[in-house]
Protein backbone atom coordinates (compact mmCIF):
# COMPACT_ATOMS: atom_id res chain seq x y z
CA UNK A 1 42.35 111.11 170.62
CA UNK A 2 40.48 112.75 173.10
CA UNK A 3 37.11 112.16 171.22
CA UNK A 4 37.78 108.24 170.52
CA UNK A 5 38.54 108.52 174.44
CA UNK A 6 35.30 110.01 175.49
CA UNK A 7 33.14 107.53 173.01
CA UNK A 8 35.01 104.38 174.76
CA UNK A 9 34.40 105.60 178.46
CA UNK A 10 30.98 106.52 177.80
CA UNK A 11 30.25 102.95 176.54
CA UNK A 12 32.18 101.53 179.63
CA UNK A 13 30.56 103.16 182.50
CA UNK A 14 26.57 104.14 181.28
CA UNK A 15 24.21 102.87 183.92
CA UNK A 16 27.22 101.77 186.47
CA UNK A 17 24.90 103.90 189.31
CA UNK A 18 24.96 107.45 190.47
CA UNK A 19 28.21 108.80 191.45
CA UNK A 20 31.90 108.73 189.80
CA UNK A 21 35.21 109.49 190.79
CA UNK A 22 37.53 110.81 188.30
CA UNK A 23 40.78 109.84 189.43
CA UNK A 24 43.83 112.41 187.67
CA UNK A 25 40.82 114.77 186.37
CA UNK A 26 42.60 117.46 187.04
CA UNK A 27 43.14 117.42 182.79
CA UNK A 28 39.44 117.73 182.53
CA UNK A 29 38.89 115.14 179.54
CA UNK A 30 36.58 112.87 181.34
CA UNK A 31 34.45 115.24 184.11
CA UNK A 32 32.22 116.25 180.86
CA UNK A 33 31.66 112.51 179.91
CA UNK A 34 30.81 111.57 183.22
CA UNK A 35 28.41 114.59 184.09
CA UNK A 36 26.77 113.54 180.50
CA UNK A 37 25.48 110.66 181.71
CA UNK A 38 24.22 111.77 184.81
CA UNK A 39 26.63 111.10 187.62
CA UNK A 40 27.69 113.36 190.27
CA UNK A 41 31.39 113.49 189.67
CA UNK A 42 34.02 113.68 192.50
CA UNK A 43 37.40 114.55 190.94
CA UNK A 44 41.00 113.43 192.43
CA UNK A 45 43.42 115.86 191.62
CA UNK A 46 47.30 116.18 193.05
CA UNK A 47 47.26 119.75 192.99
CA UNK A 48 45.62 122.98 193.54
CA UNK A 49 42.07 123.33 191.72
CA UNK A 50 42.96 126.98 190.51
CA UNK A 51 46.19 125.50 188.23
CA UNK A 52 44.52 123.01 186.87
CA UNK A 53 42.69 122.57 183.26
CA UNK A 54 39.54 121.51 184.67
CA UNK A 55 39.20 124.82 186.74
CA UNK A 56 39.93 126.83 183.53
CA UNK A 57 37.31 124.94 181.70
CA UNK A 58 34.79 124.19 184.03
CA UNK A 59 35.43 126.67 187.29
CA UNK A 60 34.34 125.24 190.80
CA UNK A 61 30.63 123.99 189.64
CA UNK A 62 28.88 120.62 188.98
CA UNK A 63 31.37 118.36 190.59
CA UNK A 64 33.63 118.27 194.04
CA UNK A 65 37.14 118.55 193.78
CA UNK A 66 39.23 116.37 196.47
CA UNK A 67 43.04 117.37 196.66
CA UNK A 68 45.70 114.02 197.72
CA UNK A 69 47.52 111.26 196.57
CA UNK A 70 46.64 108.43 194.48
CA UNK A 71 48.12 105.74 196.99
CA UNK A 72 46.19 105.93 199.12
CA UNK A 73 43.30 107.78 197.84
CA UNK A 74 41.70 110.73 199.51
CA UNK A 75 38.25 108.74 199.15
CA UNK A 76 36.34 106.33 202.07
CA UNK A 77 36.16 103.11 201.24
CA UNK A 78 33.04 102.29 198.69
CA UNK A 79 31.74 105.61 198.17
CA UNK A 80 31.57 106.05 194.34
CA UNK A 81 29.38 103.35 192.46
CA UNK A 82 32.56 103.93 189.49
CA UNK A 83 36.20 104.87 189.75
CA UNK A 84 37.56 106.29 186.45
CA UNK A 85 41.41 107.09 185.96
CA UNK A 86 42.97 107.48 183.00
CA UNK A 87 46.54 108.31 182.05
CA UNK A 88 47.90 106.54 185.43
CA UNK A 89 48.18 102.93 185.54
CA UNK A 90 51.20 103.43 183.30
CA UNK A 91 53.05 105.57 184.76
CA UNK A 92 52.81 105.07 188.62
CA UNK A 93 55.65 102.99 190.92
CA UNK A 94 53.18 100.29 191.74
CA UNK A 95 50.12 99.47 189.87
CA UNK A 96 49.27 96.99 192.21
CA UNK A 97 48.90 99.61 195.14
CA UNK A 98 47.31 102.02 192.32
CA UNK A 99 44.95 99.42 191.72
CA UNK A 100 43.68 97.98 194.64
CA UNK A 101 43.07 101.81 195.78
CA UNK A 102 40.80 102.19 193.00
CA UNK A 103 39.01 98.26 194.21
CA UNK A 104 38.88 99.73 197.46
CA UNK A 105 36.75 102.89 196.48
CA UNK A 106 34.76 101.26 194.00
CA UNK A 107 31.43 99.98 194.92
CA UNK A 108 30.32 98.45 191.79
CA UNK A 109 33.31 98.96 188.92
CA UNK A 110 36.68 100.09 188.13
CA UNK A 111 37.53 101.55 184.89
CA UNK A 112 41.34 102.35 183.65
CA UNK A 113 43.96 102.49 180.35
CA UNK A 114 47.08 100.92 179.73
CA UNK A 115 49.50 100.74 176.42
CA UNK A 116 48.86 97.07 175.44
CA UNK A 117 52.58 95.81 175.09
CA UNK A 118 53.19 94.07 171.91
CA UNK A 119 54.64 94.98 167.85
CA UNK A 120 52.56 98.41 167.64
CA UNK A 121 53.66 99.57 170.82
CA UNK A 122 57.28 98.76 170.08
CA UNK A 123 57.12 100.39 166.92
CA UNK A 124 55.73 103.29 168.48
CA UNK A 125 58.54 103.38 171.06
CA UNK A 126 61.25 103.35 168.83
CA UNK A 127 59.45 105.93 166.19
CA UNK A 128 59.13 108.45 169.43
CA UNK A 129 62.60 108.33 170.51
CA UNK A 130 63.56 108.59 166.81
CA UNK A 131 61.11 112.08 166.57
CA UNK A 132 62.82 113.11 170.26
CA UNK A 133 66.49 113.21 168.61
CA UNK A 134 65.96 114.66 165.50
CA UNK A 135 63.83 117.52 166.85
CA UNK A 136 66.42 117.56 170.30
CA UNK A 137 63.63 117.71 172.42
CA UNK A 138 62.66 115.96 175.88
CA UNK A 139 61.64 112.50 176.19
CA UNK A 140 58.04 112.10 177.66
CA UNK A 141 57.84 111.01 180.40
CA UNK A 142 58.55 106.70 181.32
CA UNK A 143 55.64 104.16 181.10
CA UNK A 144 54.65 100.73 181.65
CA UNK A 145 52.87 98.62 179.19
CA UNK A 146 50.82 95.48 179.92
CA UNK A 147 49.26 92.85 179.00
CA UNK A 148 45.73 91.57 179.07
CA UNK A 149 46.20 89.02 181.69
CA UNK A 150 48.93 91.47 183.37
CA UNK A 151 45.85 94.07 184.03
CA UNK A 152 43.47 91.21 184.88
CA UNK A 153 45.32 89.81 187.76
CA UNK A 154 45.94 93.34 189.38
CA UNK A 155 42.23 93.44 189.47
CA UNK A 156 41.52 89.91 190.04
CA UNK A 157 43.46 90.10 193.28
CA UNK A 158 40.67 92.80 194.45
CA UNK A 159 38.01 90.72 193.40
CA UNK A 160 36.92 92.59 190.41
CA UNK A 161 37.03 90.83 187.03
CA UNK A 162 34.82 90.09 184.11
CA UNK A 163 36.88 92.39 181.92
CA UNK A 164 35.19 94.65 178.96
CA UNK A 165 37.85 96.31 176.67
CA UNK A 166 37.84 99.01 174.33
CA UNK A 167 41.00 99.47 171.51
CA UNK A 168 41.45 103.16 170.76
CA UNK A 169 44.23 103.13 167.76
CA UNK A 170 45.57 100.43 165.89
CA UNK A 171 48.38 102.56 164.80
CA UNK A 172 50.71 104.08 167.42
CA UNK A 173 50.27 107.73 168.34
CA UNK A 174 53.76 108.58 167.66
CA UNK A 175 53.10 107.49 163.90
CA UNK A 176 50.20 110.13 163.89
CA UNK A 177 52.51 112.68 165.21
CA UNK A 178 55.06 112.27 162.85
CA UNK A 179 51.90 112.46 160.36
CA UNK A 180 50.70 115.57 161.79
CA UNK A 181 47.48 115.66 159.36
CA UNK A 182 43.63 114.74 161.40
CA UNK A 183 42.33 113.88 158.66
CA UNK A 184 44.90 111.08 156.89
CA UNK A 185 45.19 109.83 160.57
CA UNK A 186 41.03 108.86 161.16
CA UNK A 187 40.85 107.34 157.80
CA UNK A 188 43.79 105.17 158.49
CA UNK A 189 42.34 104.68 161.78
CA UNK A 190 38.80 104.27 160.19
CA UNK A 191 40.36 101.70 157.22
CA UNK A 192 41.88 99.64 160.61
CA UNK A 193 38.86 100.12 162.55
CA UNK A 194 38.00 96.11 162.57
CA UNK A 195 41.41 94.94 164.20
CA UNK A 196 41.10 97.60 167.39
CA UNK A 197 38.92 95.33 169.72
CA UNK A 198 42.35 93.03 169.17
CA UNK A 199 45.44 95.47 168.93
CA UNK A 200 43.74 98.85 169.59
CA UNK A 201 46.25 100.59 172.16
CA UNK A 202 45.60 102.62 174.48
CA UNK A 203 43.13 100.20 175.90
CA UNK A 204 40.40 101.05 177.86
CA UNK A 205 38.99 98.27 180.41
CA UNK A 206 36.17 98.23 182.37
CA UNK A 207 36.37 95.83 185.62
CA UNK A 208 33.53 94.85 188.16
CA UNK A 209 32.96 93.75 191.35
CA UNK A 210 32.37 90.03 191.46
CA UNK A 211 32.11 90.26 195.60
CA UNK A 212 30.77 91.89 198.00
């Protein structure tokens, strides 16, 4: 997952300017993406650098690490060309508020995931809950899932639009789970490869700054 992830976000945010902020990179999946390309990263994290992954795999260098909230964000207003969070828009109490911080930090582009709501997502729903009770262990935690036009008008509101999406799995992750074998999992994933642009969920979404 984490490698479809990086390929996606790579595509979404090469050439976008100079510096990034990686909002929730305190799980340290996204810092080395972003430092690939050549921006100077700024990481948002809601807790102490030291207990985080990205201080066990990276240590203190090549990026700064801001402590704080996501609403509102510990950033000034337009001072990172890109603002990348993943993992969030689903799960916080108001994605509107969520979002508009990110608008507000973002000079030139926004870029975020969401579970696309729909049959696959369902299906994965009910195949989770269905793993949860028969191995008696705890629920993940609640999410939201969207749709297209959902996502679109939280960003539309901020003046950012002109969506560019990237499907990650056609197949929900709780089927690949239950599979529990890499390699039948990418070349079902691979066979289904031509319907993710469509159904692909997680999606990744890139949105820019139509004002200024």
């Amino acid at each position: 997952m984490v490698e479809v992830q990086a390929r996606a976000v790579a595509g979404l945010v090469r050439g976008l300017g100079e510096v990034a902020a990686d909002v929730g990179g305190g799980h340290a999946q996204t810092l080395g993406v972003l430092r690939g390309l050549g921006y100077q990263v700024v990481v948002v994290g809601s807790g102490p650098l030291e207990e985080s992954a990205l201080w066990h795999f990276y240590g203190s260098e090549g990026y700064e690490y801001v402590c704080g909230p996501l609403v509102p964000l510990p950033l000034e207003d337009a001072s990172v060309d890109v603002a990348v969070a993943l993992r969030l828009l689903a799960h916080v109490p108001n994605p509107r508020a969520f979002a508009a911080e990110l608008c507000r930090v973002a000079r030139r582009a926004v870029v975020v995931d969401y579970p696309l709501e729909g049959i696959a997502n369902k299906v994965g729903g009910a195949l989770s809950g269905l793993k949860h009770a028969l191995e008696r262990t705890p629920h993940t935690r609640p999410y939201t899932s969207f749709t297209h036009r959902h996502v679109e008008e939280l960003f539309a509101t901020c003046g950012f639009g002109n969506p560019e999406r990237a499907g990650q799995f056609v197949l929900p992750m709780a089927l690949h789970r239950a599979i529990g074998r890499l390699e039948l999992s990418q070349k079902l994933e691979g066979v289904l490869r031509p319907l993710a642009p469509r159904y692909g969920s997680p999606v990744i979404a890139r949105f820019e700054r139509l004002r200024r």
